[in-house]
N, C-alpha and C. Protein backbone atom coordinates (compact mmCIF):
# COMPACT_ATOMS: atom_id res chain seq x y z
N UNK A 1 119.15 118.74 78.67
CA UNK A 1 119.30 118.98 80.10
C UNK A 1 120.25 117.95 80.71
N UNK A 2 121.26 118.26 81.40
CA UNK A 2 122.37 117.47 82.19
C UNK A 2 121.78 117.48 83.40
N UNK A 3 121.63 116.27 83.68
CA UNK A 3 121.12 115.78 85.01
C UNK A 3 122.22 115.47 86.38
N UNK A 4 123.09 114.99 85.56
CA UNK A 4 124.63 114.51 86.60
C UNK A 4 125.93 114.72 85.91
N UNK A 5 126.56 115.02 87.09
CA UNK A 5 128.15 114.91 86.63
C UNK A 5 128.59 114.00 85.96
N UNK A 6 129.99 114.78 85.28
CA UNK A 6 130.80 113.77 84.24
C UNK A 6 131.69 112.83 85.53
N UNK A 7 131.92 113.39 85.99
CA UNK A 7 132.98 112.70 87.50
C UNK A 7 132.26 111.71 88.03
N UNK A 8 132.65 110.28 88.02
CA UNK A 8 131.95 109.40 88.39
C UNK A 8 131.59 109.18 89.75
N UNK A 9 132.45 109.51 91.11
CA UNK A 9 132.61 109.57 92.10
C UNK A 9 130.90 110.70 92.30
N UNK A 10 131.74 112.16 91.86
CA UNK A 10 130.24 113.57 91.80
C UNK A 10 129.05 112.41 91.51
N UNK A 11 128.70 112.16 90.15
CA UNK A 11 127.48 111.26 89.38
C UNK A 11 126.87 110.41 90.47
N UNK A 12 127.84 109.57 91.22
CA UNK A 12 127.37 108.73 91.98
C UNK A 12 126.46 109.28 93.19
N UNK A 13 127.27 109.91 94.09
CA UNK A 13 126.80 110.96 95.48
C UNK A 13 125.06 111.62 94.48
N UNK A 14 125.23 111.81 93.84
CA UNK A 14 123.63 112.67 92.98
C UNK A 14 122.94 111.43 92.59
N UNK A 15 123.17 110.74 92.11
CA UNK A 15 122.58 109.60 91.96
C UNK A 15 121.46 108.85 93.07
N UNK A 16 123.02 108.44 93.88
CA UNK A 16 122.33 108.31 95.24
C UNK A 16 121.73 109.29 96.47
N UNK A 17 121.86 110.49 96.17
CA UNK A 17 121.08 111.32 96.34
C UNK A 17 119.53 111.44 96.16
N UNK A 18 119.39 111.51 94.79
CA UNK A 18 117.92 112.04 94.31
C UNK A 18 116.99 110.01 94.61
N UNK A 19 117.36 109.28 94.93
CA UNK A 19 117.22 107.51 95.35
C UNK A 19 116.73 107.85 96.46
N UNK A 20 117.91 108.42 97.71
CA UNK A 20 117.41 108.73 98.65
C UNK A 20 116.15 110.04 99.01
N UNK A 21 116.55 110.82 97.89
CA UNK A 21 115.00 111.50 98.39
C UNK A 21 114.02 110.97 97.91
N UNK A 22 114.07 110.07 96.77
CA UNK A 22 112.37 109.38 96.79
C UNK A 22 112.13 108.37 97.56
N UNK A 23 112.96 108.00 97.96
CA UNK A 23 112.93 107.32 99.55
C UNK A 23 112.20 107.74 100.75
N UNK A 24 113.11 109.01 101.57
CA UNK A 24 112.59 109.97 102.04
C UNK A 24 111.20 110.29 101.48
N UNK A 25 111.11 110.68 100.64
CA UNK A 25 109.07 110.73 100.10
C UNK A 25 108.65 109.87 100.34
N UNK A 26 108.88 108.57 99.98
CA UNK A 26 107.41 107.26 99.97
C UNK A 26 107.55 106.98 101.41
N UNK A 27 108.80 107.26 102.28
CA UNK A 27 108.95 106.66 103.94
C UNK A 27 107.42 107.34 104.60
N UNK A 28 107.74 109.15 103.84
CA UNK A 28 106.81 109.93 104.76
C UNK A 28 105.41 110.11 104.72
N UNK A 29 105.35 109.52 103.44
CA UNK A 29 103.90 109.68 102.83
C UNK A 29 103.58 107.62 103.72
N UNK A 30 104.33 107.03 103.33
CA UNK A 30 103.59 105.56 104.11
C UNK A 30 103.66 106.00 105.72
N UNK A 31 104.52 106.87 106.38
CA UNK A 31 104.01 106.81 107.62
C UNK A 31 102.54 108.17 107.85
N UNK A 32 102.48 108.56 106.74
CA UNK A 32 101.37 109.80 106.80
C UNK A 32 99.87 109.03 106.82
N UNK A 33 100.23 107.85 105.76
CA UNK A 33 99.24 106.95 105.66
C UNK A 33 98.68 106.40 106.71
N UNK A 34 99.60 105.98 107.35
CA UNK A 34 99.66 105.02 109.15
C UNK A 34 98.79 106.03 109.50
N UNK A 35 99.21 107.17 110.29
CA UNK A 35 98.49 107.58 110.91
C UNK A 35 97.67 108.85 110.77
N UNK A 36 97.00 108.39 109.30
CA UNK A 36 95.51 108.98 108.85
C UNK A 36 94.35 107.41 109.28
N UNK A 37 95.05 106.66 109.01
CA UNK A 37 94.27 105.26 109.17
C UNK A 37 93.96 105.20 110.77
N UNK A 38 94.75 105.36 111.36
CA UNK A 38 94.67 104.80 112.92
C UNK A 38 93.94 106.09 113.96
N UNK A 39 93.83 107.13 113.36
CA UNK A 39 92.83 108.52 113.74
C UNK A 39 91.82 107.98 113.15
N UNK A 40 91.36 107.54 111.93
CA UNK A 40 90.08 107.34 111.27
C UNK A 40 89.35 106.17 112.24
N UNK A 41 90.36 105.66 112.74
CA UNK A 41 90.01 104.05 113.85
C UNK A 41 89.02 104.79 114.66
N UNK A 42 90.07 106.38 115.52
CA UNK A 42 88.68 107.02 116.43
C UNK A 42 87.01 107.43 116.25
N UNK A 43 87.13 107.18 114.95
CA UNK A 43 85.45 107.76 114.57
C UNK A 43 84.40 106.53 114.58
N UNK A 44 85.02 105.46 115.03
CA UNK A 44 83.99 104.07 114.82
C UNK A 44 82.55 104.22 115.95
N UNK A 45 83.53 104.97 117.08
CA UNK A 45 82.19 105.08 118.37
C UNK A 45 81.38 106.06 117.93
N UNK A 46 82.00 107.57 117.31
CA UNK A 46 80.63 108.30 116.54
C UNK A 46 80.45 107.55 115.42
N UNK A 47 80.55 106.60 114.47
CA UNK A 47 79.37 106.07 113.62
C UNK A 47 78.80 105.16 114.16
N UNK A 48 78.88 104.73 115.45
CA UNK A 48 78.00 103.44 116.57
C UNK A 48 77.17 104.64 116.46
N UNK A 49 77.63 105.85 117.53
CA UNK A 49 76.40 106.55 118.00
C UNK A 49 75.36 107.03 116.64
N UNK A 50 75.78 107.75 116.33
CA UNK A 50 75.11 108.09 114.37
C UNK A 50 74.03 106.90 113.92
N UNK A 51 74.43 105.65 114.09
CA UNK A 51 73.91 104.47 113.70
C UNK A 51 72.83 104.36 114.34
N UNK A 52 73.01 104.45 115.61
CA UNK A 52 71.94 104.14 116.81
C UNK A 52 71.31 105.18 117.44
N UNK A 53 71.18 106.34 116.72
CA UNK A 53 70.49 107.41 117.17
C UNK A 53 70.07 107.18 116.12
N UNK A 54 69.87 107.08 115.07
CA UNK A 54 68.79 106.85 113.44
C UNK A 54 68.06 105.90 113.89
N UNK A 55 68.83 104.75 114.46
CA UNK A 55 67.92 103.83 114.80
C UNK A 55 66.49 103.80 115.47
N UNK A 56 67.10 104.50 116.63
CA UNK A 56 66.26 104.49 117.99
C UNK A 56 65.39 105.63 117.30
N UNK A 57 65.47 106.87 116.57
CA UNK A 57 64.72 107.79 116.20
C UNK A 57 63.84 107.00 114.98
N UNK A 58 64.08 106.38 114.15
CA UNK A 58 63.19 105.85 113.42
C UNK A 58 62.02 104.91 113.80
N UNK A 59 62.60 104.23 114.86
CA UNK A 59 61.46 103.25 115.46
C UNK A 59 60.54 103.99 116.88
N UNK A 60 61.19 105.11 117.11
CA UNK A 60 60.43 106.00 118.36
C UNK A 60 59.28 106.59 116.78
N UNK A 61 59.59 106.88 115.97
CA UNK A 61 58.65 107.48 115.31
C UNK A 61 57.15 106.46 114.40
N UNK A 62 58.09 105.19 114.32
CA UNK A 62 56.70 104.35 114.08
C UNK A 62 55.96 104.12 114.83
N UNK A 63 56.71 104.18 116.34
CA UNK A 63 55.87 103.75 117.52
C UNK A 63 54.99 104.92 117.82
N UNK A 64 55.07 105.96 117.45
CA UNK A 64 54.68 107.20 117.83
C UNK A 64 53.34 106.89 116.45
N UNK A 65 53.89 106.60 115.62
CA UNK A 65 52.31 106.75 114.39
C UNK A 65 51.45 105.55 114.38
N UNK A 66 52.13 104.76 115.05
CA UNK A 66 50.93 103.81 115.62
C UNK A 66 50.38 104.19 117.08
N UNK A 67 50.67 104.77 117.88
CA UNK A 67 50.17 104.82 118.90
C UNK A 67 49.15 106.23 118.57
N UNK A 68 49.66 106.79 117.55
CA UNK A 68 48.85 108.11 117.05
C UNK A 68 47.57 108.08 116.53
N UNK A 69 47.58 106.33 116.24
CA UNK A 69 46.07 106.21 115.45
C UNK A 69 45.29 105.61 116.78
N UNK A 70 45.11 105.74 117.52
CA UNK A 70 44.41 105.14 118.85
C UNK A 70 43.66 106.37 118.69
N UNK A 71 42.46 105.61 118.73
CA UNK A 71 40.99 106.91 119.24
C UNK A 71 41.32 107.62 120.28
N UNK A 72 40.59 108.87 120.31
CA UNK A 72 40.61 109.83 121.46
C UNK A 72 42.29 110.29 122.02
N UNK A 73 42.54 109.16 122.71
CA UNK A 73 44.04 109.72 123.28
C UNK A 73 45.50 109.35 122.21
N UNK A 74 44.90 109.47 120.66
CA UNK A 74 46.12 109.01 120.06
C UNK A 74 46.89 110.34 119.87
N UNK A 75 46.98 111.16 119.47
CA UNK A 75 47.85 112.75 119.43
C UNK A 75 48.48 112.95 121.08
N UNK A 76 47.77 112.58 121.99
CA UNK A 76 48.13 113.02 122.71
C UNK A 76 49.78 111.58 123.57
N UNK A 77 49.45 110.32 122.94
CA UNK A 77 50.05 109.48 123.04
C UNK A 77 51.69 109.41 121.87
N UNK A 78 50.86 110.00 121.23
CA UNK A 78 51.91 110.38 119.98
C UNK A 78 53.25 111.44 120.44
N UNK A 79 52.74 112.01 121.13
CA UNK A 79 53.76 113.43 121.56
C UNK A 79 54.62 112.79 122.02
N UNK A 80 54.62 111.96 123.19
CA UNK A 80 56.29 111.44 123.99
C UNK A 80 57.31 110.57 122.91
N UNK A 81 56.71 109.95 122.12
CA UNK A 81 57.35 109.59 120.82
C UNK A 81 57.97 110.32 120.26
N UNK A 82 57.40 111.36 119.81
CA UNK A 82 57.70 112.43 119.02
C UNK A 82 59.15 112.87 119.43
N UNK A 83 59.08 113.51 120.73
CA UNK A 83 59.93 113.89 121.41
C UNK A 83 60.93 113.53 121.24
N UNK A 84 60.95 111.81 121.62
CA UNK A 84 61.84 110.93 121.75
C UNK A 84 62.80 110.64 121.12
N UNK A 85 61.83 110.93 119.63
CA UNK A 85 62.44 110.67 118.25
C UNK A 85 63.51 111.25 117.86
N UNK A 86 63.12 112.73 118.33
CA UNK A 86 63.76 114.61 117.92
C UNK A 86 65.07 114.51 118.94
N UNK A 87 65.16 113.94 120.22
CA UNK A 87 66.26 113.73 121.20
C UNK A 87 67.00 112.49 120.68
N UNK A 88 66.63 111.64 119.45
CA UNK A 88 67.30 110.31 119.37
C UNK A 88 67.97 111.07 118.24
N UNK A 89 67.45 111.98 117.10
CA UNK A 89 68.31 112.93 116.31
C UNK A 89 68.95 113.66 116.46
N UNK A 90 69.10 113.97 117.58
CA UNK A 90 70.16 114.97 118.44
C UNK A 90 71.31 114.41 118.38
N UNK A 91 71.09 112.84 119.26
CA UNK A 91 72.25 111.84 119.68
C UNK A 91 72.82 111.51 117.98
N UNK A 92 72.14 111.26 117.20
CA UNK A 92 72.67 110.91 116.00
C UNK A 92 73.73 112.13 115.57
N UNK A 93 72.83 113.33 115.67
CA UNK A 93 74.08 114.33 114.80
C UNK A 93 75.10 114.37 115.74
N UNK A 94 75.00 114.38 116.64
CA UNK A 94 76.43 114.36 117.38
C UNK A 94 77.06 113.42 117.34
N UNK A 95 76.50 112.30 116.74
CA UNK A 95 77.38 111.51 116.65
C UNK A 95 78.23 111.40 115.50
N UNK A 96 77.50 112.17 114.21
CA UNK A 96 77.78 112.74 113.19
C UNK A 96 78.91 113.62 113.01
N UNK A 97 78.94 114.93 114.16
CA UNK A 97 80.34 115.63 114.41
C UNK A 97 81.26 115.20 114.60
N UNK A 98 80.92 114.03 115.43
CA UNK A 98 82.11 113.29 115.79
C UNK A 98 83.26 112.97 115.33
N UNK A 99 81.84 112.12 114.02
CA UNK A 99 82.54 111.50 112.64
C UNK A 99 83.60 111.86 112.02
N UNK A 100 82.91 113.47 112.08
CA UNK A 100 83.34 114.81 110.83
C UNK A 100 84.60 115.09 111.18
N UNK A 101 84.60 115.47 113.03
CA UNK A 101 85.67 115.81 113.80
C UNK A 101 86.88 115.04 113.50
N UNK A 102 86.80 114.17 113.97
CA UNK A 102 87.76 113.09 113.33
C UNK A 102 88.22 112.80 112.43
N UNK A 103 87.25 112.62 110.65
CA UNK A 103 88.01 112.80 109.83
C UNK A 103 88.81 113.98 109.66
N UNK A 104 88.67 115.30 110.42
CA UNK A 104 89.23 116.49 109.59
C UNK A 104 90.78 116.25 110.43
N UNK A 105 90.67 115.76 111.90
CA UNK A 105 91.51 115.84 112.33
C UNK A 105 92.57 114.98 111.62
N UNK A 106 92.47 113.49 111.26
CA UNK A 106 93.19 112.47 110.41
C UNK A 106 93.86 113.60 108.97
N UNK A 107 93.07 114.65 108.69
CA UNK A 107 93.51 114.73 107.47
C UNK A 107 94.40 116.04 107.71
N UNK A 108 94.52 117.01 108.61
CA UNK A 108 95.33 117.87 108.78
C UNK A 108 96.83 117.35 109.77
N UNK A 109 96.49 115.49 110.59
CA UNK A 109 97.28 115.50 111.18
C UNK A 109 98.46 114.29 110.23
N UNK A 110 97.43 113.82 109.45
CA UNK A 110 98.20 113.14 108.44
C UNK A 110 99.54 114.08 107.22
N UNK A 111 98.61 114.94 107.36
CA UNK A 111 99.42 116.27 106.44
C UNK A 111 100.38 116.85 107.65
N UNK A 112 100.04 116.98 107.94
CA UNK A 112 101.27 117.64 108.92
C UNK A 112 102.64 116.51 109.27
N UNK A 113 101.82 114.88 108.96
CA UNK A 113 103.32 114.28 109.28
C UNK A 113 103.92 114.09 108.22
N UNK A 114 103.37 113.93 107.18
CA UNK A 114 103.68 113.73 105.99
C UNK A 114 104.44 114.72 105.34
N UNK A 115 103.94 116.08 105.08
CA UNK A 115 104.01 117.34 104.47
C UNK A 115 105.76 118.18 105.13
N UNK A 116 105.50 118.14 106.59
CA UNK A 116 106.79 118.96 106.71
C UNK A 116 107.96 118.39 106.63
N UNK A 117 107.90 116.96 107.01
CA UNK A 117 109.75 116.54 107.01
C UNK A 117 109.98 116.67 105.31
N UNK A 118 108.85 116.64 104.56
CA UNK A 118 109.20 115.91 102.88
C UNK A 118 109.20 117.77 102.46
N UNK A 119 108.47 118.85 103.26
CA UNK A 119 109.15 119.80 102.56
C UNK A 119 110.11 120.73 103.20
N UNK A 120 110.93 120.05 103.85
CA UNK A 120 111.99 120.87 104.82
C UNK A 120 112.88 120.51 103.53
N UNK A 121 113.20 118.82 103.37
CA UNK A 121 113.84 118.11 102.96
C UNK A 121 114.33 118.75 101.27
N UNK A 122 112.61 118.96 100.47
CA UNK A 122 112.99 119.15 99.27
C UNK A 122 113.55 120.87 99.40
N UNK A 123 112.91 121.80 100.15
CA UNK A 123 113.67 123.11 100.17
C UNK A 123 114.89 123.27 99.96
N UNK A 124 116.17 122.55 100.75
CA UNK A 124 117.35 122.39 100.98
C UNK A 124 117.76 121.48 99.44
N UNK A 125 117.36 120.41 99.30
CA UNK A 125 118.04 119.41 98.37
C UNK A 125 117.45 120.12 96.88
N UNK A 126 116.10 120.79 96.10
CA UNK A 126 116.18 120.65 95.10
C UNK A 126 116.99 121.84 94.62
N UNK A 127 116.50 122.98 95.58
CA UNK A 127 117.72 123.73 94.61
C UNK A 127 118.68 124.15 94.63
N UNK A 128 119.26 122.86 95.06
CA UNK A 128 120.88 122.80 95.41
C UNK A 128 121.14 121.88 93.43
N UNK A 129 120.16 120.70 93.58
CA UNK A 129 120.18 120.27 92.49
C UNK A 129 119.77 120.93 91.37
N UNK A 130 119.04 121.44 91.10
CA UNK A 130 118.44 122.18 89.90
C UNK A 130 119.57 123.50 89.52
N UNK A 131 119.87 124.39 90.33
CA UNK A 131 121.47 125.14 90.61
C UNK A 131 122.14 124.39 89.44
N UNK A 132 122.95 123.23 90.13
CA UNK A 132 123.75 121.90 89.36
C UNK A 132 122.95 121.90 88.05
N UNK A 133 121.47 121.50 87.48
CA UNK A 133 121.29 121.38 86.17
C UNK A 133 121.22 122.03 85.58
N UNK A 134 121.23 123.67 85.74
CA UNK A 134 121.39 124.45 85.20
C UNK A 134 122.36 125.05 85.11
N UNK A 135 123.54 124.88 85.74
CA UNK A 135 124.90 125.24 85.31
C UNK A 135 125.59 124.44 84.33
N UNK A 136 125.18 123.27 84.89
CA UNK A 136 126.21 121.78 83.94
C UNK A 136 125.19 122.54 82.64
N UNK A 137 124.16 122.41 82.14
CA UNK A 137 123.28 122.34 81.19
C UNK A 137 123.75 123.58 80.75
N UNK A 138 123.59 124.62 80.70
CA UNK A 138 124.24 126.05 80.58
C UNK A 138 125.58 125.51 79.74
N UNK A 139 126.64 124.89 80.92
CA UNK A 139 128.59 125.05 80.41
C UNK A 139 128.12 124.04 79.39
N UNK A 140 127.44 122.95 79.10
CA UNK A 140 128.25 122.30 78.16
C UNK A 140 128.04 122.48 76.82
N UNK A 141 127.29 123.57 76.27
CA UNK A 141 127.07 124.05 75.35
C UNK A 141 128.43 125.30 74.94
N UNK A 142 129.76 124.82 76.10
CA UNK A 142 130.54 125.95 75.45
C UNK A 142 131.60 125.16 75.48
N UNK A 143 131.64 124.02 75.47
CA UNK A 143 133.04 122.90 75.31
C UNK A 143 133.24 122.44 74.22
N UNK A 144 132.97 122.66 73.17
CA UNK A 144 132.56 121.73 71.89
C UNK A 144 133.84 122.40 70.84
N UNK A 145 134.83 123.04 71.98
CA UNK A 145 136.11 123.10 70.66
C UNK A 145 137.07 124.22 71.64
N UNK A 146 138.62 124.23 71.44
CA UNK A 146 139.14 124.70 72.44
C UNK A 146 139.02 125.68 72.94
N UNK A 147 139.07 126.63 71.48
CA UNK A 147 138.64 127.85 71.92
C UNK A 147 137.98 128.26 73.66
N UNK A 148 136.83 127.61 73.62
CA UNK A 148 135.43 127.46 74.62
C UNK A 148 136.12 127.31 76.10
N UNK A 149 137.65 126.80 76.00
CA UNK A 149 137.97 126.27 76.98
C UNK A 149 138.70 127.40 77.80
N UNK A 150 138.68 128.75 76.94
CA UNK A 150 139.55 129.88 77.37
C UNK A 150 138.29 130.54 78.37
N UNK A 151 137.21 130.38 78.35
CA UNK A 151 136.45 131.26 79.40
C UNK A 151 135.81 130.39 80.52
N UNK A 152 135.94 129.07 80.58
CA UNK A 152 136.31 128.70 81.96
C UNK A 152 137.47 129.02 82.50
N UNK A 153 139.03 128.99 81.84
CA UNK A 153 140.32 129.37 82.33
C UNK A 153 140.02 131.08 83.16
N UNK A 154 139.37 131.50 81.86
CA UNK A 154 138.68 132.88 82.90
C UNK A 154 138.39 133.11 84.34
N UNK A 155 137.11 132.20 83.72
CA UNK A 155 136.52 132.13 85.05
C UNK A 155 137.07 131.37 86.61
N UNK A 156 137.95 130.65 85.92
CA UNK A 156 138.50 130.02 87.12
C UNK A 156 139.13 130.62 87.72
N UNK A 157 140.27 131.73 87.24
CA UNK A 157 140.87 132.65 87.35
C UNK A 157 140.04 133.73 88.18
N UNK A 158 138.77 134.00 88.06
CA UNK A 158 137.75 134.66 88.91
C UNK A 158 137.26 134.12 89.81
N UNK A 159 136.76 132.61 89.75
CA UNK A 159 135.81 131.92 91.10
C UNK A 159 136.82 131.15 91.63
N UNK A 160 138.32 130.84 91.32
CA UNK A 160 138.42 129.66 92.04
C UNK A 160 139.44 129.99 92.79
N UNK A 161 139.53 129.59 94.72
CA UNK A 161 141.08 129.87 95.35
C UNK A 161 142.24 130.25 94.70
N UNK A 162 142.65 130.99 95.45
CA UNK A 162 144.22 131.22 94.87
C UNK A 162 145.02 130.28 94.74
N UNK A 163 144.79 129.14 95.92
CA UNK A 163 145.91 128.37 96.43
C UNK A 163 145.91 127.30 95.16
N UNK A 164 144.81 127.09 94.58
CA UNK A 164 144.33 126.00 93.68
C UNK A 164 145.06 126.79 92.30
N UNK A 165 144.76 127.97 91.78
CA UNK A 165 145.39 128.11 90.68
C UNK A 165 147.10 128.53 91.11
N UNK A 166 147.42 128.61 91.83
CA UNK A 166 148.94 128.92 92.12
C UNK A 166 149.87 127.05 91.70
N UNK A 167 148.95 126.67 92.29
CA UNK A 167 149.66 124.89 91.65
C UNK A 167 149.30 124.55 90.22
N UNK A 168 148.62 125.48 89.08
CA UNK A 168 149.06 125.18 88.05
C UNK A 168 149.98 126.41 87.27
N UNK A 169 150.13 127.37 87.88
CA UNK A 169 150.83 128.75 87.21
C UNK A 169 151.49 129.27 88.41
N UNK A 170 152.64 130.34 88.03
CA UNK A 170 153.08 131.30 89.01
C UNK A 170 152.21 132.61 88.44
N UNK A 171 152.46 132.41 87.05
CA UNK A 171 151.40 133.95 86.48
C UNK A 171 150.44 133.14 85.28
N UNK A 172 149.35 132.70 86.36
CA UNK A 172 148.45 132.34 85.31
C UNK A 172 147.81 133.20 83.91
N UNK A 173 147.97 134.64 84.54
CA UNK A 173 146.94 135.44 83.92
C UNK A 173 148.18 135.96 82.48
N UNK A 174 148.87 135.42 82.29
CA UNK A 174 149.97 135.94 81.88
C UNK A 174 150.01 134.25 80.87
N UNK A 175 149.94 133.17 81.32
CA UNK A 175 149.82 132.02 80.35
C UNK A 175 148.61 132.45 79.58
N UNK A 176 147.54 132.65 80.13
CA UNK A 176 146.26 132.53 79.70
C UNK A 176 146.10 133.39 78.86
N UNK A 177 147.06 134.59 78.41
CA UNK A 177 146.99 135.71 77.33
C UNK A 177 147.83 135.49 76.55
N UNK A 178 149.10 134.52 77.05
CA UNK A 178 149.65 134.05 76.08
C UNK A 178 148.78 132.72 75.07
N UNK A 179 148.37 131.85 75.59
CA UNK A 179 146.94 131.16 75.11
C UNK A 179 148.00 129.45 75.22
N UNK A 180 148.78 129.80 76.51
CA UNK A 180 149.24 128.52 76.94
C UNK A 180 148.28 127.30 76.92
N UNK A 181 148.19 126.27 76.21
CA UNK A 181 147.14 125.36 76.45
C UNK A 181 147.47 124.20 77.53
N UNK A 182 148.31 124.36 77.90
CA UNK A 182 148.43 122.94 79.70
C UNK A 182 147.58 123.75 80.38
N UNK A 183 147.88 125.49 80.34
CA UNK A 183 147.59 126.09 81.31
C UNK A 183 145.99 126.26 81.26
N UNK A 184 145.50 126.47 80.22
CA UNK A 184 144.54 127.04 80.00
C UNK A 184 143.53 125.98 80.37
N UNK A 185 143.80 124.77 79.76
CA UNK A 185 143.06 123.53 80.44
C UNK A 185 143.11 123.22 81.46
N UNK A 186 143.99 123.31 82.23
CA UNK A 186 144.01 122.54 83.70
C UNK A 186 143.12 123.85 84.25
N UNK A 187 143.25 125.21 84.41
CA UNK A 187 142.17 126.45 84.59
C UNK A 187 140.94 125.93 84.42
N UNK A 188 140.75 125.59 83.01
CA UNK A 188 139.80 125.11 82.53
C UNK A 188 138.90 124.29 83.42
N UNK A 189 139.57 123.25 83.83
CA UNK A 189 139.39 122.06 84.67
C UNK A 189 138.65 121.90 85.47
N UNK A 190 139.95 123.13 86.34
CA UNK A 190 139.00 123.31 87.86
C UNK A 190 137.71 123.76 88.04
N UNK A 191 137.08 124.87 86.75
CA UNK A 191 135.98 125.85 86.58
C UNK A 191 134.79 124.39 86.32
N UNK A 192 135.33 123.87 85.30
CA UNK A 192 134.32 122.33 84.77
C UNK A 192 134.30 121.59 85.73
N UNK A 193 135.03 121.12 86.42
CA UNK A 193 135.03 120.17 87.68
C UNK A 193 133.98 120.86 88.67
N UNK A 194 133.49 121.84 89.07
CA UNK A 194 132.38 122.45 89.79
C UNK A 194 131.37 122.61 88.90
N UNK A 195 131.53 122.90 87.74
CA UNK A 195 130.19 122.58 87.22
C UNK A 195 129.39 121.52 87.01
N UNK A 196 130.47 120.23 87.03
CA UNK A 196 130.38 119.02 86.92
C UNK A 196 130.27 118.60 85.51
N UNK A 197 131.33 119.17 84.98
CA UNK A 197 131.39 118.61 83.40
C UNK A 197 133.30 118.32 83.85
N UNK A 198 133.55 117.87 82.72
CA UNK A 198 134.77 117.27 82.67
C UNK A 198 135.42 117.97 81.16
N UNK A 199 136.64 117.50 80.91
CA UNK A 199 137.40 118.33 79.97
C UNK A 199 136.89 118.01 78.99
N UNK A 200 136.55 118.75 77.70
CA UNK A 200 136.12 117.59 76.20
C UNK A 200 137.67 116.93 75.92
N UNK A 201 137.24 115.76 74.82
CA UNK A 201 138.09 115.07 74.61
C UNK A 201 138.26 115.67 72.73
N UNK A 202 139.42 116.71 73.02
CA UNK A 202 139.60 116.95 71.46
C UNK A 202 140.89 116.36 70.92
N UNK A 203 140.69 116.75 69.51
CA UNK A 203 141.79 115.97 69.01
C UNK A 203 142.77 116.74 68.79
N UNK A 204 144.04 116.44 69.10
CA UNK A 204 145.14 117.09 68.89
C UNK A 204 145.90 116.86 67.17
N UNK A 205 146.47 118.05 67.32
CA UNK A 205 147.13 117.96 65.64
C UNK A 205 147.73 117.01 65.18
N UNK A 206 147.99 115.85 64.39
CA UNK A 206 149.02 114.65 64.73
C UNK A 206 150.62 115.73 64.47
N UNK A 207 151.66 115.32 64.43
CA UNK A 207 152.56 115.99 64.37
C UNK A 207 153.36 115.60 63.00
N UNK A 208 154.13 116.75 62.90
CA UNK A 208 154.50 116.15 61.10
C UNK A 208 155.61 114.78 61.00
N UNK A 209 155.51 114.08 59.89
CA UNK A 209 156.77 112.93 60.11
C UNK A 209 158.11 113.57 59.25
């Protein structure tokens, strides 16, 4: 798998590219962090209340079973306790929602700061990149001898401006069947230069002495 261009200038820009998006990630996820922490701050007064409605309900209820063992008027002394207890568990669970409320809110509002800038970001950038690794990864399995170099000339001849192949041919299509090799490479070139591979480096015939 080809990850980056042969073009050092291309290599670099991707380089510092895919840097900056894990950048962009840890920025959004540490400010997602911030403020899951500082929402979680709001739930301290419902675990006061939570705290102190257990409280007050646990000790309304001892007071209630001691006052329950008193002869004659103990049941009937027992009841306002009772009560008391059941209204101090009220205050607790609500203070309980509170809790709940709050964490759910920290965790959908943490996701929400976190989650959309980091997936606007990767929508646009990965498969612009992945595109790139699968083309470079694809071409360079067809450079490995000159031959290979005649169906980028093709293709360049198909994907690339006119204006661009007119500055290496007047009748490209006419070198390229003749099997001109300046021509066919510099064709070549332009097709590899967008894929982000570069020319192979073959060896030429030495010449006779």
């Amino acid at each position: 798998m080809k990850l980056y261009a042969d073009a050092p200038g291309r290599q670099a820009r991707q380089v510092i590219g895919d840097l900056l998006l894990v950048l962009w990630v840890a920025l959004w996820v540490r400010l997602a962090t911030v403020v899951r922490d500082a929402t979680l701050a709001l739930a301290a007064p419902g675990e006061q209340i939570e705290d102190a409605g257990n409280g007050l309900a646990g000790k309304l209820r001892d007071a209630g079973a001691t006052v329950g063992d008193l002869p004659l008027v103990g049941d009937q002394a027992r009841a306002p306790f009772d009560g008391a207890g059941s209204a101090a568990d009220k205050i607790a669970a609500a203070g309980a929602a509170q809790v709940e409320a709050v964490h759910t809110l920290a965790f959908w509002l943490s996701l929400a700061v976190g989650a959309i800038p980091i997936l606007i970001v990767l929508a646009v950038y990965v498969p612009l990149r992945w595109r790139f690794v699968r083309q470079a990864t694809a071409g360079r399995r067809f450079i490995d001898a000159s031959a290979d170099l005649d169906l980028f000339a093709l293709r360049a001849m198909s994907n690339q401006p006119m204006h661009r192949i007119a500055r290496i041919s007047d009748d490209p299509v006419r070198a390229w069947r003749d099997g001109d090799p300046e021509v066919v490479r510099a064709l070549a070139a332009l097709e590899l230069r967008d894929t982000g591979l570069g020319l192979p480096r073959l060896e030429r015939p030495s010449r006779p002495r």
